[in-house]
C-alpha atoms as a PDB file:
ATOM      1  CA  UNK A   1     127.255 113.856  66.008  1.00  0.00           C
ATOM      2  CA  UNK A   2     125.783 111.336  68.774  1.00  0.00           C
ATOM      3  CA  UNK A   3     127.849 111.072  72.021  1.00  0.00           C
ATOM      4  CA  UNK A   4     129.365 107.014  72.757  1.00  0.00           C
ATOM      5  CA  UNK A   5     126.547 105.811  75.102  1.00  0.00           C
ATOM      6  CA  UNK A   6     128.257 104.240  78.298  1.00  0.00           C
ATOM      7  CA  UNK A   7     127.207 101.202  79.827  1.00  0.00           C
ATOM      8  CA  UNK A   8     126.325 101.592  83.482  1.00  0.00           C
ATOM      9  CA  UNK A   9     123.707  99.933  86.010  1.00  0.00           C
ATOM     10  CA  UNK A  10     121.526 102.816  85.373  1.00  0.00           C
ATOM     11  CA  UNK A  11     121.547 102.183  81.513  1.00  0.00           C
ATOM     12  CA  UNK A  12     121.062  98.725  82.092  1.00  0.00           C
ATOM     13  CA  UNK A  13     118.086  99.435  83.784  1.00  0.00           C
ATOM     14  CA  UNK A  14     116.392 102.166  82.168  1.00  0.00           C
ATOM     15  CA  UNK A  15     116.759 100.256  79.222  1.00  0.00           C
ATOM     16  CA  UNK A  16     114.384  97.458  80.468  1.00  0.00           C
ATOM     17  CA  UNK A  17     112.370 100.055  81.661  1.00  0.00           C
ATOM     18  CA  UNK A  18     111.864 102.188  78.551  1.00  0.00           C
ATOM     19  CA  UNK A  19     111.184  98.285  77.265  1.00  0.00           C
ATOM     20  CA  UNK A  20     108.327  97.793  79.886  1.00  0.00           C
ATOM     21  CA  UNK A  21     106.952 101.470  79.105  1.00  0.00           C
ATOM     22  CA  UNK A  22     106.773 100.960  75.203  1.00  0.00           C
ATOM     23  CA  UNK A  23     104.997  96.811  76.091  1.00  0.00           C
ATOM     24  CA  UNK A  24     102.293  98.743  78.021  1.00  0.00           C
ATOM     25  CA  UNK A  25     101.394 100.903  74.859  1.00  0.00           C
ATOM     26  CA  UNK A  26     102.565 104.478  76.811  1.00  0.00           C
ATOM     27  CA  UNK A  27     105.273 105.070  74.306  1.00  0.00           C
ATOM     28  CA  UNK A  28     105.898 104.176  70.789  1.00  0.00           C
ATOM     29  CA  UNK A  29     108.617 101.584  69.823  1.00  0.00           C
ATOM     30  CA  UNK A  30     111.547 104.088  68.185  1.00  0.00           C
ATOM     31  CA  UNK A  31     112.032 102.053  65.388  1.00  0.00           C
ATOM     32  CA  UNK A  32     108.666 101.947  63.936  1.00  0.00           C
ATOM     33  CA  UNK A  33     107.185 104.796  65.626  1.00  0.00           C
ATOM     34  CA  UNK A  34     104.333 101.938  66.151  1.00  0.00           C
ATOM     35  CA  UNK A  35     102.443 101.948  69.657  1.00  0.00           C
ATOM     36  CA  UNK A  36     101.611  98.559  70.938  1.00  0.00           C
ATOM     37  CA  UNK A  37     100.235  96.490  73.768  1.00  0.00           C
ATOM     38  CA  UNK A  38     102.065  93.765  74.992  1.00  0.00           C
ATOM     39  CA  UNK A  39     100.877  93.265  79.079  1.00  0.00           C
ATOM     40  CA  UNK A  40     103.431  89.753  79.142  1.00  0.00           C
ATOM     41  CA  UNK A  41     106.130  91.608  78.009  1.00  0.00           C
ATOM     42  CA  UNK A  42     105.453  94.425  80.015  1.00  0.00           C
ATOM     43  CA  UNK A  43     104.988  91.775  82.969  1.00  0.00           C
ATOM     44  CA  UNK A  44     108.561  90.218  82.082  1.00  0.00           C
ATOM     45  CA  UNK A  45     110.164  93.660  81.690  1.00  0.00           C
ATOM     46  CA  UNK A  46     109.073  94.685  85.426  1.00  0.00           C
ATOM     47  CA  UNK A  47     109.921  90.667  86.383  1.00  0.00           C
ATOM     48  CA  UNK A  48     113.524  91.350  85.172  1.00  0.00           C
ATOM     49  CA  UNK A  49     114.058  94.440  87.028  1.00  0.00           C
ATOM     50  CA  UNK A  50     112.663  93.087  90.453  1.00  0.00           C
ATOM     51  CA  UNK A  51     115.053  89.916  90.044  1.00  0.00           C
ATOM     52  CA  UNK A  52     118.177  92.663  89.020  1.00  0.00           C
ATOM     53  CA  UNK A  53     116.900  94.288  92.630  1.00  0.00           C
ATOM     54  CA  UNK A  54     116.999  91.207  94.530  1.00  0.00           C
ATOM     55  CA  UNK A  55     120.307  89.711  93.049  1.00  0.00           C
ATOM     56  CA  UNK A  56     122.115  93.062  93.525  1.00  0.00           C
ATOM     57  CA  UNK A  57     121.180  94.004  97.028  1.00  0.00           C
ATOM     58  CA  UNK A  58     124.214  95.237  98.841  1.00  0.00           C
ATOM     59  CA  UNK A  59     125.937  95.589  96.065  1.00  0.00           C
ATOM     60  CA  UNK A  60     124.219  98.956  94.460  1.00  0.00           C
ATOM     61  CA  UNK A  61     125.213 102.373  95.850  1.00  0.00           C
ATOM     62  CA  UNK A  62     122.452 103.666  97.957  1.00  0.00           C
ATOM     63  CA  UNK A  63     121.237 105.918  95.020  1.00  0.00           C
ATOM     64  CA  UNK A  64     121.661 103.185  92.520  1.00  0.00           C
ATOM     65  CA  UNK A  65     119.463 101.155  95.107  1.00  0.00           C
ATOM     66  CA  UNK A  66     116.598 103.771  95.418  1.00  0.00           C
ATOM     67  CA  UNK A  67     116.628 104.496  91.929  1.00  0.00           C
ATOM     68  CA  UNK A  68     115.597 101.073  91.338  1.00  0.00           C
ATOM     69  CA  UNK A  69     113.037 100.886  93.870  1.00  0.00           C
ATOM     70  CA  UNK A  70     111.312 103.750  92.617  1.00  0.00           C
ATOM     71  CA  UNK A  71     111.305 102.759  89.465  1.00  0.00           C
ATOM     72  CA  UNK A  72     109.830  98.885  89.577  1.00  0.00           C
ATOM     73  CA  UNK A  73     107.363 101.000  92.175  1.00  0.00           C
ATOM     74  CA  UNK A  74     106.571 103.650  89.106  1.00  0.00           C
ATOM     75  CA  UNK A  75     105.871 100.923  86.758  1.00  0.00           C
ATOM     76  CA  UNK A  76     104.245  98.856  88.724  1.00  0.00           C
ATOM     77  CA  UNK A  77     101.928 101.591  89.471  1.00  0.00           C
ATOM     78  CA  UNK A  78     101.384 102.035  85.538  1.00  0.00           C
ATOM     79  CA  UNK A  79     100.906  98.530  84.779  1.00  0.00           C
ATOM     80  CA  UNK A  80      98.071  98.121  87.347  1.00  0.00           C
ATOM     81  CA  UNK A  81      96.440 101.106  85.457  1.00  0.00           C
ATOM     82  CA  UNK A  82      96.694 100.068  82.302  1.00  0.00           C
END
C-alpha cells in the first residue's frame, strides 16, 4: 500500500530537482527507466529553483531556506560537470 504523498515546499522542490537530476542524464526517467540528456532542461530545472529562492526569501523557515541553497549549489555543481 503507498502512503498519500503530502504537498510541502520541500516536495515542491525536490521534485524540480529530481527533474534537473534525470535532464542531466544522472538518473533514469521512472517511467521509462530511459536515461537521457537534456542540458536546457536541466538549465530550466535549476532556473526554476533559483527564481522559487529569490521570490520566497523571508518567507522560508531557516531550514527550508538552507535546504534550498544547498541544493541549487549541489546541482549547480553537477551541471558544470556534466
Amino acid at each position: 500500500m503507498q502512503e498519500k504523498m503530502e504537498a510541502s515546499f520541500s516536495v515542491l522542490i525536490m521534485s524540480i530537482a529530481s527533474s534537473a537530476i534525470m535532464a542531466m542524464g544522472l538518473a533514469p526517467d521512472p517511467q521509462s527507466g530511459k536515461v537521457s540528456k537534456d542540458k536546457e532542461l536541466a538549465r530550466f530545472n535549476i532556473d526554476l529553483l533559483v527564481v522559487l529562492q529569490d521570490k520566497t526569501k523571508g518567507n522560508l523557515s531557516s531550514d527550508e531556506g538552507k535546504f534550498l541553497e544547498n541544493l541549487i549549489s549541489d546541482l549547480q555543481m553537477k551541471f558544470v560537470s556534466v
